[in-house]
C-alpha atoms as a PDB file:
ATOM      1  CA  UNK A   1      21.281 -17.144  -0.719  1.00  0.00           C
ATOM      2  CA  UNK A   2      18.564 -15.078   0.954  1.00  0.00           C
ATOM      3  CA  UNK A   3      15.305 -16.995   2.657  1.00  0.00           C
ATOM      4  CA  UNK A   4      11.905 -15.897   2.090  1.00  0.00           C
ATOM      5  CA  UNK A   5      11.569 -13.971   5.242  1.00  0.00           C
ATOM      6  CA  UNK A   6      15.134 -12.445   4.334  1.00  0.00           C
ATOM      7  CA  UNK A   7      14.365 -11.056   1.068  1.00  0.00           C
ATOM      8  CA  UNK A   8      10.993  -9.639   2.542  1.00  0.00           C
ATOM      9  CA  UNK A   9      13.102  -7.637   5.504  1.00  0.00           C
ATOM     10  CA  UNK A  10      15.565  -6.551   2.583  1.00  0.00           C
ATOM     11  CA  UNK A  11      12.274  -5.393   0.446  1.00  0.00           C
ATOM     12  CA  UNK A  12      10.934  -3.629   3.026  1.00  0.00           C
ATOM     13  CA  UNK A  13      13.899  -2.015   4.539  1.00  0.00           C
ATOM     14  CA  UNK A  14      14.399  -0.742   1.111  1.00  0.00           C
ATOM     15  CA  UNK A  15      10.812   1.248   1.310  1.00  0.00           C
ATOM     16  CA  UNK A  16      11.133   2.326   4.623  1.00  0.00           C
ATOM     17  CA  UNK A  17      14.367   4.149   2.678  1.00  0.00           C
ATOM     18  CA  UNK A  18      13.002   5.677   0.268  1.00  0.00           C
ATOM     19  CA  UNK A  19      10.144   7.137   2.588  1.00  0.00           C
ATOM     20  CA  UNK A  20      12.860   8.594   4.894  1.00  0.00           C
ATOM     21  CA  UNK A  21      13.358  11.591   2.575  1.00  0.00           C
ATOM     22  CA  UNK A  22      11.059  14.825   3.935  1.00  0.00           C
ATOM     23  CA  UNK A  23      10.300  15.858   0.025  1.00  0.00           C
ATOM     24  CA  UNK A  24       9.455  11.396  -0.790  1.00  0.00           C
ATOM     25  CA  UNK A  25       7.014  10.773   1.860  1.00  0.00           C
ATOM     26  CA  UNK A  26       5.428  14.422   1.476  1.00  0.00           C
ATOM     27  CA  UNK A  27       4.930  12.782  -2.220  1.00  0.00           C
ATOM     28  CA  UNK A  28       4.068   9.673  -1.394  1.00  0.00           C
ATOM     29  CA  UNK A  29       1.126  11.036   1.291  1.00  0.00           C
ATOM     30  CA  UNK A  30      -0.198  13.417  -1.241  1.00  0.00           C
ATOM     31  CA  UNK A  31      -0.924  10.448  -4.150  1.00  0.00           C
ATOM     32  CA  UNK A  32      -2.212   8.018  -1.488  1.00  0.00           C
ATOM     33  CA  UNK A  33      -5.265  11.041  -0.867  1.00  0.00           C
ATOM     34  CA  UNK A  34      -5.686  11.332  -4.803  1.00  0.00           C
ATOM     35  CA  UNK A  35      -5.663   8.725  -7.524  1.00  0.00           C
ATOM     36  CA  UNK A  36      -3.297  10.520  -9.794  1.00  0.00           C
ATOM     37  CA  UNK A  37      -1.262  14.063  -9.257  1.00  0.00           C
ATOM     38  CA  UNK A  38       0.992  15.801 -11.815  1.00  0.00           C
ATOM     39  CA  UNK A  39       4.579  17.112 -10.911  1.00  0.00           C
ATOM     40  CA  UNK A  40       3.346  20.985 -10.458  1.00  0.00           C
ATOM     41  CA  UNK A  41       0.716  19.679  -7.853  1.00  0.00           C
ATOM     42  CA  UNK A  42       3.340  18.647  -5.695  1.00  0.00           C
ATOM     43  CA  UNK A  43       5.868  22.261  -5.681  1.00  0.00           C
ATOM     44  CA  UNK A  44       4.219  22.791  -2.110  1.00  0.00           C
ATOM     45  CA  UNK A  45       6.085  19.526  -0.980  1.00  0.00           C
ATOM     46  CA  UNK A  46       8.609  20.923   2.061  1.00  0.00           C
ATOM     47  CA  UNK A  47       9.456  23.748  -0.423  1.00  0.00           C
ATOM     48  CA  UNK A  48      11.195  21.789  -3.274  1.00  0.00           C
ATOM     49  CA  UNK A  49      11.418  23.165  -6.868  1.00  0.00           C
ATOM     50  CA  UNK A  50       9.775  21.000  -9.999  1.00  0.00           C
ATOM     51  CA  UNK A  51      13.426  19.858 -11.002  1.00  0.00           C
ATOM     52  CA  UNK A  52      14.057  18.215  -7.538  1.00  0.00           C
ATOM     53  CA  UNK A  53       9.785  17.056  -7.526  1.00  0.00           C
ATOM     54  CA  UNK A  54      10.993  15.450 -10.433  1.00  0.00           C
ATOM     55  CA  UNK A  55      13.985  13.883  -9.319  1.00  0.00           C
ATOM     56  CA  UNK A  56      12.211  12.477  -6.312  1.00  0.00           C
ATOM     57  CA  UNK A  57       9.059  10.941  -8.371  1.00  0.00           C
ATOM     58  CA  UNK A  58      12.023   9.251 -10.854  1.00  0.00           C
ATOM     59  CA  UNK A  59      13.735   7.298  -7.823  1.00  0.00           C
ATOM     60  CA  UNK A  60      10.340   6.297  -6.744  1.00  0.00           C
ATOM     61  CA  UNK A  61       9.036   5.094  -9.666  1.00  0.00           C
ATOM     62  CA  UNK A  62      12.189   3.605 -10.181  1.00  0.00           C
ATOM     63  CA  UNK A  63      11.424   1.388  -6.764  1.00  0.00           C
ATOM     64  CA  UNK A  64       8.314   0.403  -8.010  1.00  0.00           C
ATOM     65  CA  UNK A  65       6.269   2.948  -5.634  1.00  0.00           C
ATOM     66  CA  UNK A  66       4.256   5.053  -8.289  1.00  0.00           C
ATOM     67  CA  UNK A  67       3.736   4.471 -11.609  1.00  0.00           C
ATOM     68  CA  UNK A  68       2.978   6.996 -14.437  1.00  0.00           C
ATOM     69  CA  UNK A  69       0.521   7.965 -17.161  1.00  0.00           C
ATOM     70  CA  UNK A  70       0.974  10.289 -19.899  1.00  0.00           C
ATOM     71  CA  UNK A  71      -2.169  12.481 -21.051  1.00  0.00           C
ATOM     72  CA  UNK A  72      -1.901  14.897 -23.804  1.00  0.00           C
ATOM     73  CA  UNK A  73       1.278  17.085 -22.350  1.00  0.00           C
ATOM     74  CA  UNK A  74       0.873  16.400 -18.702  1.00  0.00           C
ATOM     75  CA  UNK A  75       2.039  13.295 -17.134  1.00  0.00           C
ATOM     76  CA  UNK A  76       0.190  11.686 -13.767  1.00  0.00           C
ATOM     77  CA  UNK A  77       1.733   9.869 -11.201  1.00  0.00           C
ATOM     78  CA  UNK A  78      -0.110   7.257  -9.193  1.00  0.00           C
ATOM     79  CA  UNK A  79       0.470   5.631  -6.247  1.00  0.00           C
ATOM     80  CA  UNK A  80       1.243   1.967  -7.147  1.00  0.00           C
ATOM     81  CA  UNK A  81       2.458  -0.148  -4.286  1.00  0.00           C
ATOM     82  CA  UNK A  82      -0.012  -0.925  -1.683  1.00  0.00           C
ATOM     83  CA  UNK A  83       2.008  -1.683   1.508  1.00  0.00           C
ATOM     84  CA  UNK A  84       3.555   1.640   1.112  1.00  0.00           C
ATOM     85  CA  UNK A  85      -0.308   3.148   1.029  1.00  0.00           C
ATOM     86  CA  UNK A  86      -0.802   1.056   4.239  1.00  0.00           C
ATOM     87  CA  UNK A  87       2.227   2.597   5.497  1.00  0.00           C
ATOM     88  CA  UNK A  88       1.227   6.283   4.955  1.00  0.00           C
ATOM     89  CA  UNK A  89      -1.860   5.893   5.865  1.00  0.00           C
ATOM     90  CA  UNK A  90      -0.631   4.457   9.420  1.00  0.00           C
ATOM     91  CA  UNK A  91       1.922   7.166   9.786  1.00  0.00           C
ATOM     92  CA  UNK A  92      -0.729   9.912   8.996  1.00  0.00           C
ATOM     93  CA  UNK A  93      -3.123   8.249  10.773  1.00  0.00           C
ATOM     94  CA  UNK A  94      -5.195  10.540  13.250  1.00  0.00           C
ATOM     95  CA  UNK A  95      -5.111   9.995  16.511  1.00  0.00           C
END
């Protein structure tokens, strides 16, 4: 059995994961500057192709990072988790 504080490092190691990935945290900065982006507004991310966009967005929504919305044919994705913005926006952060 895990403590509080425990389960918090395991949480957060788990984020700090997923935002090791070039193509992830290239996906992760662009939503926290926009409310919502669809998957062909990210192809400029390090050079990856829609299918592997999509791949990425999947695993991250799948951690609870974004979220989704679907509109007409298009589906937005949207930043969800707020310590991950507050990580982003620290690691961007301009010195």
């Amino acid at each position: 059995m895990y403590t509080e504080e425990q389960k918090q490092i395991i949480e957060y190691a788990g984020l700090l994961k997923a935002l090791a990935h070039p193509v992830r945290l290239c996906l992760v900065h662009k939503l926290s500057q926009k409310d919502h982006l669809t998957v062909s507004y990210f192809v400029s991310c390090m050079g990856a192709s829609q299918s592997n966009i999509s791949q990425h967005l999947g695993k991250l929504k799948d951690l609870g990072i974004v979220t989704f919305e679907k509109e007409g044919n298009f589906v937005k994705y949207i930043l969800s988790n707020e310590k991950v913005r507050k990580i982003v926006k620290t690691i961007f952060e301009e010195k």
